[in-house]
C-alpha atoms as a PDB file:
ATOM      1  CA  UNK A   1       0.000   0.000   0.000  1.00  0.00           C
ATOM      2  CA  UNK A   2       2.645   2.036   0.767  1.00  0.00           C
ATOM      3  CA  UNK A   3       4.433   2.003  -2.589  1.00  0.00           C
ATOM      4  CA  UNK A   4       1.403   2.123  -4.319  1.00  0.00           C
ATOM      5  CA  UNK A   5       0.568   5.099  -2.216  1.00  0.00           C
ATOM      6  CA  UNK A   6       3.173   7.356  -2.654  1.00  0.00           C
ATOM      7  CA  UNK A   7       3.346   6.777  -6.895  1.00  0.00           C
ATOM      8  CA  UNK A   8      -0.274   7.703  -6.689  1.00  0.00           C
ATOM      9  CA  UNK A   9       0.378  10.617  -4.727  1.00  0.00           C
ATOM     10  CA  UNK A  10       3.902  11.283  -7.094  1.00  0.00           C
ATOM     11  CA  UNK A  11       1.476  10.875 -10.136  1.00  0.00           C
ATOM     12  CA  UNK A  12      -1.570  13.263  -9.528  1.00  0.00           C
ATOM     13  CA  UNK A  13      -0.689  15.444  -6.502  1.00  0.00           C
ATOM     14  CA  UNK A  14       2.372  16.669  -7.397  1.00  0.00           C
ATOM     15  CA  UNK A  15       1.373  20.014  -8.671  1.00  0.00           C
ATOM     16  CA  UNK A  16      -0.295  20.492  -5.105  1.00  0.00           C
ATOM     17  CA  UNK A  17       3.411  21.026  -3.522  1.00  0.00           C
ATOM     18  CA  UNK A  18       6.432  23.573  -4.913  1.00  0.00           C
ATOM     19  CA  UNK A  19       8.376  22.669  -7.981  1.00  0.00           C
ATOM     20  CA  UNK A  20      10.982  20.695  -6.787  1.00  0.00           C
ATOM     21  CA  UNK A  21       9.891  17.583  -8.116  1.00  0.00           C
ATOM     22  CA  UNK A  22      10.328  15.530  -4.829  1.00  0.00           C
ATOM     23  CA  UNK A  23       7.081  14.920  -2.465  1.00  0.00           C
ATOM     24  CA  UNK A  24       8.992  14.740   1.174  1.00  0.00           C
ATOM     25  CA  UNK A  25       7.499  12.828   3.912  1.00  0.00           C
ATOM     26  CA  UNK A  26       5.659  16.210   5.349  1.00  0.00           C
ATOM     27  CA  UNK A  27       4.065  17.024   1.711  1.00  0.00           C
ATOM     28  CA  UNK A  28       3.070  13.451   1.606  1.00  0.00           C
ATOM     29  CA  UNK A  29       0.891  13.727   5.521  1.00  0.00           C
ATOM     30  CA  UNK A  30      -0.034  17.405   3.955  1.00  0.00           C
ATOM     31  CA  UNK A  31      -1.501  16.281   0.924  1.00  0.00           C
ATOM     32  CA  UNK A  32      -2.990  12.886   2.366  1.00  0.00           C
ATOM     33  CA  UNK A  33      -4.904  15.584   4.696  1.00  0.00           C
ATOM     34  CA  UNK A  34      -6.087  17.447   1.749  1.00  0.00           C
ATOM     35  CA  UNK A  35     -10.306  17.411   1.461  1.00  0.00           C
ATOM     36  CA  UNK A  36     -11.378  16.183  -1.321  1.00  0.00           C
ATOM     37  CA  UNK A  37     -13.017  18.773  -2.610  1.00  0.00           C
ATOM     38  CA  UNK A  38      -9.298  20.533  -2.987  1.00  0.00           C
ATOM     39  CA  UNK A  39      -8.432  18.011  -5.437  1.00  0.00           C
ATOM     40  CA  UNK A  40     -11.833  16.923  -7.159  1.00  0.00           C
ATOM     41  CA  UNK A  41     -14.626  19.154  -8.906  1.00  0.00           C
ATOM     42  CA  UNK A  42     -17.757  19.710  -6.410  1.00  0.00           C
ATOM     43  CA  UNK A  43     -19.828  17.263  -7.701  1.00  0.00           C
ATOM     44  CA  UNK A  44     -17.564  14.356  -7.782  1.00  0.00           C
ATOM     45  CA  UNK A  45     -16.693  15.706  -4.564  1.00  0.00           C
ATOM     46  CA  UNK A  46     -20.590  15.821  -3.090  1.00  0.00           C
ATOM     47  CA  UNK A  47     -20.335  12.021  -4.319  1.00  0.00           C
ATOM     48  CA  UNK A  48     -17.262  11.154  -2.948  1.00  0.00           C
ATOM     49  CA  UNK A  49     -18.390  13.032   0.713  1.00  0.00           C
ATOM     50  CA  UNK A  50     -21.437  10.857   0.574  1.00  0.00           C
ATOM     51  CA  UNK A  51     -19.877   7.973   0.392  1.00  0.00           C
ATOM     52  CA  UNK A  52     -17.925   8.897   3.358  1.00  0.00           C
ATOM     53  CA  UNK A  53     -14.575   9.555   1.427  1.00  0.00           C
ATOM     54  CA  UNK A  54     -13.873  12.984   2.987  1.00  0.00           C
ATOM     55  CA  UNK A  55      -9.740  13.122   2.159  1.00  0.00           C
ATOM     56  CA  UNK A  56      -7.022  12.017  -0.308  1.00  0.00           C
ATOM     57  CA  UNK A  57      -6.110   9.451   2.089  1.00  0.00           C
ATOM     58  CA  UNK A  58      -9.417   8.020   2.203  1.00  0.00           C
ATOM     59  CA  UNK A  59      -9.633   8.158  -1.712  1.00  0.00           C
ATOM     60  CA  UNK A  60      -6.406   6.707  -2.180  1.00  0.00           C
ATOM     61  CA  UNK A  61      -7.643   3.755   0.452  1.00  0.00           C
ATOM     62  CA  UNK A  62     -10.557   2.839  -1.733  1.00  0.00           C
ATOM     63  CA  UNK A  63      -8.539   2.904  -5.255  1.00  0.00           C
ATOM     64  CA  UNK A  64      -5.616   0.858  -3.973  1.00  0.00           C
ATOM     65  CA  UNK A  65      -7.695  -2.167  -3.357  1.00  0.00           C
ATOM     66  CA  UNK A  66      -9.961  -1.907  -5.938  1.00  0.00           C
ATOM     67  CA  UNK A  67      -8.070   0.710  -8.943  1.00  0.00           C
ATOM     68  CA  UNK A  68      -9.029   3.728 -10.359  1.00  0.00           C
ATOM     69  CA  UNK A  69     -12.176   1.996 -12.018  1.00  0.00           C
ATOM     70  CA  UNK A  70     -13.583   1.161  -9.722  1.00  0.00           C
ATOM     71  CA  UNK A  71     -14.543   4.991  -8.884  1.00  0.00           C
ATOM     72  CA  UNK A  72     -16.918   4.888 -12.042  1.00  0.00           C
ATOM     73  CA  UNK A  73     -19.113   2.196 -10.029  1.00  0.00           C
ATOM     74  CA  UNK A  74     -20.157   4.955  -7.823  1.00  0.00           C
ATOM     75  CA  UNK A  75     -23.623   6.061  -8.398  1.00  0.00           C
ATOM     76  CA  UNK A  76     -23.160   9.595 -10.015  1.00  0.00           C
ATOM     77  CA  UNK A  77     -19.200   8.900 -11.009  1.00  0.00           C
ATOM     78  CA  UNK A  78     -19.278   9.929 -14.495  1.00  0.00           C
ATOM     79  CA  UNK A  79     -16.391   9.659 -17.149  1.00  0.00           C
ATOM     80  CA  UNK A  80     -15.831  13.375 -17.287  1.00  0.00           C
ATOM     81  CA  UNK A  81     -15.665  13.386 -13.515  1.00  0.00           C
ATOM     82  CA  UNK A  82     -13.272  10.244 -13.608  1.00  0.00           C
ATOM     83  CA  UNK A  83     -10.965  12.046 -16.006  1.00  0.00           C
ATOM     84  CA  UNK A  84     -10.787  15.241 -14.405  1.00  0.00           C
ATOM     85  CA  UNK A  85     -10.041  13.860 -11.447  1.00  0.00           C
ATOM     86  CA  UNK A  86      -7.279  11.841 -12.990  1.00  0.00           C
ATOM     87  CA  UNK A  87      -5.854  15.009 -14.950  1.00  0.00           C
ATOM     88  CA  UNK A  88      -2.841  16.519 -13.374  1.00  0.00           C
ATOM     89  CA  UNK A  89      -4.060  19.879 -13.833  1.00  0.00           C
ATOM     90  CA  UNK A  90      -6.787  21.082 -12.145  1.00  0.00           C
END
């Protein structure tokens, strides 16, 4: 999980932290704390909070044992949602 964690967090949350390139251990708690609504658009994020996924951490719980997919089984999840979220620009 842990591996898997901090690619995911490498991947898509990088722009969330300065430019060095390099997520430190303090940028990864920081952006594991993030709401989700920092890092998804309101809808998706309404969804998400309903389904009691309220930070990055607890997004990045539910897509490390089942994948990214498995966020479009989510009543509401859309593709457009899915990709947005997935873009590394927000």
């Amino acid at each position: 999980m842990a591996t898997y964690r901090k690619r995911a967090i490498d991947a898509r949350f990088l722009s969330l932290v300065d430019n060095n390139k390099n997520i430190n251990v303090g940028q990864e708690e920081w952006i594991l704390q993030l709401p989700v609504r920092k890092v998804a658009d309101t809808r998706l994020a309404n969804i998400l909070y309903n389904q009691d996924v309220r930070t990055v951490k607890d997004l990045l719980d539910i897509v490390s044992g089942r994948g990214w997919k498995s966020l479009l089984r989510i009543e509401g999840v859309g593709k457009t949602s899915y990709y947005h979220l997935l873009s590394k620009h927000k």
